[in-house]
Protein backbone atom coordinates (compact mmCIF):
# COMPACT_ATOMS: atom_id res chain seq x y z
CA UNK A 1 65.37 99.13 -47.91
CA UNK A 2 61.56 100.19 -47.49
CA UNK A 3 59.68 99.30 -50.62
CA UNK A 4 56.50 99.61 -48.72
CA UNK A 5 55.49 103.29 -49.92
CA UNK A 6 53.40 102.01 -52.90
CA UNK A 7 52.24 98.55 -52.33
CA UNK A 8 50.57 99.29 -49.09
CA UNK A 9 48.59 102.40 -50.29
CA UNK A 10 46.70 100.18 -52.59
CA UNK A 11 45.28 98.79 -49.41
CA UNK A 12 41.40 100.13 -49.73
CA UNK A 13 40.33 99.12 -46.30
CA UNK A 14 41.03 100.48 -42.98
CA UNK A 15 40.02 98.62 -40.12
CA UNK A 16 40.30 100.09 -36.56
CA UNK A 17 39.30 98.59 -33.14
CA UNK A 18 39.68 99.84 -29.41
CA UNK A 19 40.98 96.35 -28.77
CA UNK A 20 44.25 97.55 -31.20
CA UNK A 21 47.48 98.65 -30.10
CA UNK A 22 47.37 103.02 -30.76
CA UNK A 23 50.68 105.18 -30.54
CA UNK A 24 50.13 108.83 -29.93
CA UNK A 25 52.92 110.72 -32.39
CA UNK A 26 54.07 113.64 -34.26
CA UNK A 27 55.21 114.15 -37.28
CA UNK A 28 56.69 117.81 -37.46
CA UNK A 29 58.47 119.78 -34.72
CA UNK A 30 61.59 122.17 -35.14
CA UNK A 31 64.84 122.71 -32.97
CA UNK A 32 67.44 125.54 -32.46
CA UNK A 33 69.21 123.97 -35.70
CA UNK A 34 66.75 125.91 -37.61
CA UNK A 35 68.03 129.05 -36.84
CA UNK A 36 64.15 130.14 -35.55
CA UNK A 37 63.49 127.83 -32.87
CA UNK A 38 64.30 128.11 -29.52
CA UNK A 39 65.65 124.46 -27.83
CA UNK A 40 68.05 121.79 -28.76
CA UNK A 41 66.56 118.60 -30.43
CA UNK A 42 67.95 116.58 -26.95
CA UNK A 43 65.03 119.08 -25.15
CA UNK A 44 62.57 118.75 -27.69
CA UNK A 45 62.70 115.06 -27.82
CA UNK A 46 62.43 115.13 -23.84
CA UNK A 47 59.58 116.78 -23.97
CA UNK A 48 57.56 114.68 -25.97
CA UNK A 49 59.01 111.58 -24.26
CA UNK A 50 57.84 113.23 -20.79
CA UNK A 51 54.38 114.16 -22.08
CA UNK A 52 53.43 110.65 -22.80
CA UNK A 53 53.90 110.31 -26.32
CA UNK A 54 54.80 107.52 -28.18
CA UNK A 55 56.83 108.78 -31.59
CA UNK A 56 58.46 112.03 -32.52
CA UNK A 57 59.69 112.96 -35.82
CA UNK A 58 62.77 115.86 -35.73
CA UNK A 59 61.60 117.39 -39.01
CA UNK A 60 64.24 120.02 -39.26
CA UNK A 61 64.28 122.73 -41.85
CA UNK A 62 66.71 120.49 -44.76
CA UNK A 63 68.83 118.65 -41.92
CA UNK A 64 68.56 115.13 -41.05
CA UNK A 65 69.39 114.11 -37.48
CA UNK A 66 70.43 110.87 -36.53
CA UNK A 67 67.73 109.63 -33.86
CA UNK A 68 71.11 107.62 -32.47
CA UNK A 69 73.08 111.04 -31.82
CA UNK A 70 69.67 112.34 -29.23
CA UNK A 71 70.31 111.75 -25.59
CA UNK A 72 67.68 111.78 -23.16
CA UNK A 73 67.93 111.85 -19.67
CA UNK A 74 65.77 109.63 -16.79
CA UNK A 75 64.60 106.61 -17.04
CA UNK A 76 63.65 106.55 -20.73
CA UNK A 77 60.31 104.34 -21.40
CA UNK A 78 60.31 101.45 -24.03
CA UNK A 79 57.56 102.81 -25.69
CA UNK A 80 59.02 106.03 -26.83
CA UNK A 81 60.56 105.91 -30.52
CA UNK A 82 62.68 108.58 -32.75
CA UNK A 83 61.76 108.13 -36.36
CA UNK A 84 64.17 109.34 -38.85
CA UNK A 85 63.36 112.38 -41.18
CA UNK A 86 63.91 115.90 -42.05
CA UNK A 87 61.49 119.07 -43.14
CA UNK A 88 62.25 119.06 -46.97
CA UNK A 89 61.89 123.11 -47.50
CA UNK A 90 61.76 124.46 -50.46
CA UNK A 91 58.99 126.48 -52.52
CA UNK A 92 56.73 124.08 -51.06
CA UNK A 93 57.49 122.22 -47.53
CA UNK A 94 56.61 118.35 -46.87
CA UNK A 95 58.22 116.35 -44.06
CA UNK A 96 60.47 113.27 -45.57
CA UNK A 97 59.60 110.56 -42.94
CA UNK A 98 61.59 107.72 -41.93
CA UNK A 99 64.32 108.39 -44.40
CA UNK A 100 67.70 106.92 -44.41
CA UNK A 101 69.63 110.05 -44.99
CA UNK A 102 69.56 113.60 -45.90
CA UNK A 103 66.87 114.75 -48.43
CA UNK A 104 68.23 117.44 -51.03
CA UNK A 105 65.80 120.76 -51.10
CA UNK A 106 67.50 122.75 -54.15
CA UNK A 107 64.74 121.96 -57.13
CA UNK A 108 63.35 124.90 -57.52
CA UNK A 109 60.38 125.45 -60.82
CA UNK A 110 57.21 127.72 -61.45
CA UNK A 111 55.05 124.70 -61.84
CA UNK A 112 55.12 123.31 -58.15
CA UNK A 113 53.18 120.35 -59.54
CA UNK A 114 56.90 119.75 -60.38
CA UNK A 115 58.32 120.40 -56.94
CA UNK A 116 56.01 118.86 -55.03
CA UNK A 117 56.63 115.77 -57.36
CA UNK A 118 60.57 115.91 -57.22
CA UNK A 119 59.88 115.89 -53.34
CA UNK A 120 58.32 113.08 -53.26
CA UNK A 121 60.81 110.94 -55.69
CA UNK A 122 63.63 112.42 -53.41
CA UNK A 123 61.83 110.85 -50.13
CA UNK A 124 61.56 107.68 -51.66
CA UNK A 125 65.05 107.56 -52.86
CA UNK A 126 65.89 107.70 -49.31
CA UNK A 127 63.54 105.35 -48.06
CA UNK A 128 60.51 107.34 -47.07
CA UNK A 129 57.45 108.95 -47.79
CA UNK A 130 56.38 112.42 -47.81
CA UNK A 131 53.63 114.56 -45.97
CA UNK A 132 53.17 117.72 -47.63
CA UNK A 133 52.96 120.08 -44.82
CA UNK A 134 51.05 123.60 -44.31
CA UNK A 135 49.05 123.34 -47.76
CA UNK A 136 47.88 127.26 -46.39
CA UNK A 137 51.22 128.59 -45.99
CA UNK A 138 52.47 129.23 -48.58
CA UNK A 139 48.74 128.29 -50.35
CA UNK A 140 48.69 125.11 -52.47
CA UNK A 141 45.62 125.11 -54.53
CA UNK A 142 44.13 121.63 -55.63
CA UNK A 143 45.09 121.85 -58.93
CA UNK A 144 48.86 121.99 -58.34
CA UNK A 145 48.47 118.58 -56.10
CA UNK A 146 46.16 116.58 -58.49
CA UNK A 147 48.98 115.58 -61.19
CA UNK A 148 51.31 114.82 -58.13
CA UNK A 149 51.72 110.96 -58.11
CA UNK A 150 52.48 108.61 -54.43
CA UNK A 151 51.81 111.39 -52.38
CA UNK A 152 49.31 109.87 -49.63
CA UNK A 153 49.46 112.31 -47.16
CA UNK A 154 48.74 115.94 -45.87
CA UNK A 155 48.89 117.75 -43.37
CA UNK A 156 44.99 118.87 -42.37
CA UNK A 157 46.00 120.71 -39.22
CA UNK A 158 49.05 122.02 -38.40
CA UNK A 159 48.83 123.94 -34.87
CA UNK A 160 51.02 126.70 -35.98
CA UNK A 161 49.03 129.85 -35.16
CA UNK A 162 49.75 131.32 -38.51
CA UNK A 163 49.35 128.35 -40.88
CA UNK A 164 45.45 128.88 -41.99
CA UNK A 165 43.69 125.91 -41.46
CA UNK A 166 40.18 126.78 -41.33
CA UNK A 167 40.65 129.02 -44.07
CA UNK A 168 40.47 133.16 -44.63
CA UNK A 169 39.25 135.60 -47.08
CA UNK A 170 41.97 134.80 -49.07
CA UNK A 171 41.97 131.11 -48.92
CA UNK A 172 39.54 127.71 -48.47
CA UNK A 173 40.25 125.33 -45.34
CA UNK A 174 42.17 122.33 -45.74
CA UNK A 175 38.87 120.73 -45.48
CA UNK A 176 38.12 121.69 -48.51
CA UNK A 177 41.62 120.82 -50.06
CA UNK A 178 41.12 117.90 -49.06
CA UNK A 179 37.78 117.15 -50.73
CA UNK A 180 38.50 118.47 -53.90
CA UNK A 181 41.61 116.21 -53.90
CA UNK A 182 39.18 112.92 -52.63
CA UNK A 183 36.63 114.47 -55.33
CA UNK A 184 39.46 114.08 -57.65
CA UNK A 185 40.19 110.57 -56.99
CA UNK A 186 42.87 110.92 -54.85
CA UNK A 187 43.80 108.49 -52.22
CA UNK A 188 45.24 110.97 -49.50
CA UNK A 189 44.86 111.06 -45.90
CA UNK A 190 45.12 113.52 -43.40
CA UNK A 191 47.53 114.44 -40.58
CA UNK A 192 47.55 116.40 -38.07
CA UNK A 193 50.64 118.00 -36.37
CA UNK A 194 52.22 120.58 -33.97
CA UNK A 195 55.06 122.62 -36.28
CA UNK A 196 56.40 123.31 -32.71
CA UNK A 197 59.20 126.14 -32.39
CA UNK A 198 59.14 126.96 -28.88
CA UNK A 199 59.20 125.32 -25.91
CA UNK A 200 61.15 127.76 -23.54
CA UNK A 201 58.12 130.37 -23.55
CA UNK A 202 54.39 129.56 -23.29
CA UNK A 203 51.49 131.33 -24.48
CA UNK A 204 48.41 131.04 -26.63
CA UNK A 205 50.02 133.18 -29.44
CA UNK A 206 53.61 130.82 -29.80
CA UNK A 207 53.78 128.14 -31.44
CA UNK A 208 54.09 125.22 -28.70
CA UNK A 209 53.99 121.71 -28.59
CA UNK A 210 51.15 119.57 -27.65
CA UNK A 211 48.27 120.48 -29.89
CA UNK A 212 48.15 118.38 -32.90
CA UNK A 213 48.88 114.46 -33.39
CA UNK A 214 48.38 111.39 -34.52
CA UNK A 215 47.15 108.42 -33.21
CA UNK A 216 48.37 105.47 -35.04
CA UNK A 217 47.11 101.75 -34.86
CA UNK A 218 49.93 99.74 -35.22
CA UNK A 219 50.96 96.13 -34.87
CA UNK A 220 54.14 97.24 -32.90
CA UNK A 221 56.74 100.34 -32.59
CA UNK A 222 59.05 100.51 -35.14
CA UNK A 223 59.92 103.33 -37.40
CA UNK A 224 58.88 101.10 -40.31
CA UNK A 225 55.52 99.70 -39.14
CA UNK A 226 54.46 103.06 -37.95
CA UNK A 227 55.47 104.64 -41.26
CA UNK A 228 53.21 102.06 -42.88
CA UNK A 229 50.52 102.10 -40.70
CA UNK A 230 50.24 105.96 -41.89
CA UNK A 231 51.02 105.23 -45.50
CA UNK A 232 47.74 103.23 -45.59
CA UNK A 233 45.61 105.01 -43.58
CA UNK A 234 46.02 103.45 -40.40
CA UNK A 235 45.42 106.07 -38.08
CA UNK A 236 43.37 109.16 -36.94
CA UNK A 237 44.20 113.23 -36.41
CA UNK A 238 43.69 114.84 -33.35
CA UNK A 239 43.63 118.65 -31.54
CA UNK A 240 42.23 117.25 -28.16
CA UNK A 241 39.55 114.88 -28.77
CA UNK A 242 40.60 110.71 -27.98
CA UNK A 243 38.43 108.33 -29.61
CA UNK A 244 37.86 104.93 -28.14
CA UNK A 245 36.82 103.37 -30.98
CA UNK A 246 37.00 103.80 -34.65
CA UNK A 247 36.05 101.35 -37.27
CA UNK A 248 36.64 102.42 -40.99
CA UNK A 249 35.80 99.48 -42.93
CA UNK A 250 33.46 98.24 -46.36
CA UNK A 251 31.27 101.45 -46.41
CA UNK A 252 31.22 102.12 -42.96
CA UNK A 253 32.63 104.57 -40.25
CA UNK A 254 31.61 104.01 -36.42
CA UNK A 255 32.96 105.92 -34.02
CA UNK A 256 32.98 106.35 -30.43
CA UNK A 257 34.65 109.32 -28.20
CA UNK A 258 36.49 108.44 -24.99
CA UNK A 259 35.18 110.49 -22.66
CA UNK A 260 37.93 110.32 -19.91
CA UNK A 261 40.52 110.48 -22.00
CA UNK A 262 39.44 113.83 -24.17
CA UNK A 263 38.56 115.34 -20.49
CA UNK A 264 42.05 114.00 -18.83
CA UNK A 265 43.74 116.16 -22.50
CA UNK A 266 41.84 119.30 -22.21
CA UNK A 267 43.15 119.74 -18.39
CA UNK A 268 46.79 120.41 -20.43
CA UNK A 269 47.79 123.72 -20.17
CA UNK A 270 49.49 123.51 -23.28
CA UNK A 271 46.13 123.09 -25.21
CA UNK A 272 44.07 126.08 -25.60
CA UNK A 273 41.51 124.70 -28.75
CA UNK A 274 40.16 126.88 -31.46
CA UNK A 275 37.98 130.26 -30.20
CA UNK A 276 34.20 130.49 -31.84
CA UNK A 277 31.97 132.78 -30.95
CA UNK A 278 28.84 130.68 -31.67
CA UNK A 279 27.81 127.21 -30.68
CA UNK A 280 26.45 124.67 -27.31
CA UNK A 281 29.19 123.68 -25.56
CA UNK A 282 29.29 119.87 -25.96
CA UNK A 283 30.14 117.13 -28.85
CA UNK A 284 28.70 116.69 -32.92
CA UNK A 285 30.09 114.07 -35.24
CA UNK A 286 29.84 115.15 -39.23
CA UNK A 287 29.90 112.40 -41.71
CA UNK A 288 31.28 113.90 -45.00
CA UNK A 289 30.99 112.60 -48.07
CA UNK A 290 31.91 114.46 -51.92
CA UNK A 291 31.97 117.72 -52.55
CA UNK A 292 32.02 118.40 -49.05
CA UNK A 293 28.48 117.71 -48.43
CA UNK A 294 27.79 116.67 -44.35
CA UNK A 295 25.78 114.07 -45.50
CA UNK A 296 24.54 112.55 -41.11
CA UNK A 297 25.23 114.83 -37.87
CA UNK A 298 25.09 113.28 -34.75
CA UNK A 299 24.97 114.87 -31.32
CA UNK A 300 26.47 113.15 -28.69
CA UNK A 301 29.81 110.52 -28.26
CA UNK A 302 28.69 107.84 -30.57
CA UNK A 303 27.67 107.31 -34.29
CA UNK A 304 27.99 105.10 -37.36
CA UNK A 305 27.14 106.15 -41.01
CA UNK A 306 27.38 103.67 -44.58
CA UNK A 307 28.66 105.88 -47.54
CA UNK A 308 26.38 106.44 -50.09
CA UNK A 309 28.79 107.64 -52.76
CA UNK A 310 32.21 107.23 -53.53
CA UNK A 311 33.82 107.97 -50.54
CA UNK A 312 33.33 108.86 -46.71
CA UNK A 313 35.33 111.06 -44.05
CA UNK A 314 34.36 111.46 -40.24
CA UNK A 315 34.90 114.92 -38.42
CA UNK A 316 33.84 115.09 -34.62
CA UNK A 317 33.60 118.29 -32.49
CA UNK A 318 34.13 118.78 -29.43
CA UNK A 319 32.92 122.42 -27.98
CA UNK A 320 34.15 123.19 -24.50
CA UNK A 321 32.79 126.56 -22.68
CA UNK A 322 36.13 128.02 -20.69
CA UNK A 323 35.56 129.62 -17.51
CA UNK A 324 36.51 132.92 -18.56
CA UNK A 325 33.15 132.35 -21.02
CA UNK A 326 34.71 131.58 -24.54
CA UNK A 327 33.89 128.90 -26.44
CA UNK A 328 36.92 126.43 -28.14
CA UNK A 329 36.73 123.72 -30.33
CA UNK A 330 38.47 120.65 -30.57
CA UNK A 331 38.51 118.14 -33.17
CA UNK A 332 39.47 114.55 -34.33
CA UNK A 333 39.49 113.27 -37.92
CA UNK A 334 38.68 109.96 -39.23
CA UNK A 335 40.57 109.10 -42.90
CA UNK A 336 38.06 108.21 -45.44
CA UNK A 337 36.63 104.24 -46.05
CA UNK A 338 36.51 104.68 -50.06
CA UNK A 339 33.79 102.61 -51.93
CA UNK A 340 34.20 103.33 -55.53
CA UNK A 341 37.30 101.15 -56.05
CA UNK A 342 40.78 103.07 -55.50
């Protein structure tokens, strides 16, 4: 039914515009059917609908519910959209998006090369694509991912307070996951998501909705065209900052923050950023090419950079100084523009 998965990721080129059409979405949340969260997919689903969003994926733990079966209440907005899929978990986890069915979970193997690979045949089977999900917990070195073939996605930041993005003694940041896998000659992009359990109890601590998403250009809202629109590329992470424009195109990323509309998301109470203790409060955009190298940084809400080698990513910052004196971070991610062919 959707034989996009591989013909559109040979798509090199990503072109993004403020004059486009962007849906604000998430790709990973849990309900009470796990066993470990705390509403019913009906409230979940409400909540995102109610907090402006424009897609929601129910990625429960190995169950796949029926988008048709969720009843909201109100007057429901046209521009709110259910896509199909389920949290595939297993030795590894990776959320089967816009699938037709149930996903099966039971391969289990010591090379996880192997499961992460039998994941992704599964998804497509039932129509979809996968996002491998949490690559810090449980820890997924580079190595295990670079033999893994259609896999075109990852999640960078997941806003579970115990899922490791930035890295410990004991493990690298996703960052650098994902370099080494670019490096490699990978054609993965990342995604950022909330891996929300709770939304009966608030605090910094729980892990809430509303602090990792997507924004996804699109030519119009439809399970399919927004599960493209990833699939190639088509769209930038987020933890707070909105970006008015974006252009990933040739060798070229330009970018340019929205003011308002980062200010009007860091007024949510529901997003508290990431603590540092050093830094000047205000915004820096990294331009990142292999091997992790921060090859241009720009202060301020505007920048462009050409790539000089084989591929480039965009990282912007955006350092806020609370009124109790603390310093958070929040972040957007550009996917790379690729120049050396794949």
């Amino acid at each position: 039914m959707k034989s996009f998965t591989v013909a559109c990721c040979l798509l090199p080129l990503v072109h993004f515009s403020f004059a486009e059409k962007w849906y604000k979405g998430n790709t990973h949340v849990h309900t009470k059917l796990c066993g470990h969260a705390d509403s019913t997919p009906e409230v979940v689903a409400q909540w995102y609908h109610d907090h402006g969003y424009n897609f929601l994926i129910l990625s429960e733990h190995n169950k796949y519910i029926d988008p048709s079966t969720i009843k909201l209440d109100g007057e429901i907005r046209d521009d709110f959209l259910l896509v199909p899929g389920e949290e595939v978990t297993g030795p590894v986890h990776s959320t089967a998006m816009n699938v037709s069915r149930l996903v099966p979970w039971e391969f289990k193997d010591k090379n996880r090369s192997k499961v992460v690979q039998w994941q992704v045949n599964e998804t497509k089977k039932a129509g979809g694509i996968t996002i491998l999900n949490h690559p810090n917990a449980p820890i997924i070195r580079p190595a295990e991912l670079y033999p893994v073939k259609d896999l075109y996605l990852f999640e960078l930041y997941n806003a579970h307070p115990m899922t490791k993005n930035f890295g410990d003694a004991h493990r690298p940041s996703t960052s650098s996951l994902w370099n080494a896998l670019l490096d490699k000659g990978m054609t993965i992009y990342g995604v950022a998501s909330d891996d929300s359990h709770k939304f009966a109890k608030w605090d910094e601590k729980y892990d809430n909705p509303g602090r990792g998403w997507v924004m996804v250009r699109s030519n119009d809202l439809s399970s399919d065209a927004i599960t493209l629109a990833m699939n190639r590329g088509d769209f930038y992470s987020s933890s707070g900052v909105i970006l008015k424009k974006v252009m990933v195109a040739n060798s070229r990323i330009e970018v340019e923050i929205d003011e308002e509309e980062t200010a009007r998301e860091l007024t949510s109470q529901f997003l508290f950023g990431r603590p540092v203790k050093k830094g000047k409060p205000g915004t820096v955009i990294e331009f990142i090419g292999p091997g992790g190298e921060v090859e241009e940084t720009v202060s301020g809400n505007q920048a462009s950079y050409e790539a000089k080698k084989d591929y480039l990513r965009c990282m912007i910052t955006h350092r806020v100084k609370k009124a109790d004196g603390s310093l958070r971070e929040y972040y957007a991610w550009t996917q790379p523009v690729f120049t050396d062919g794949r």
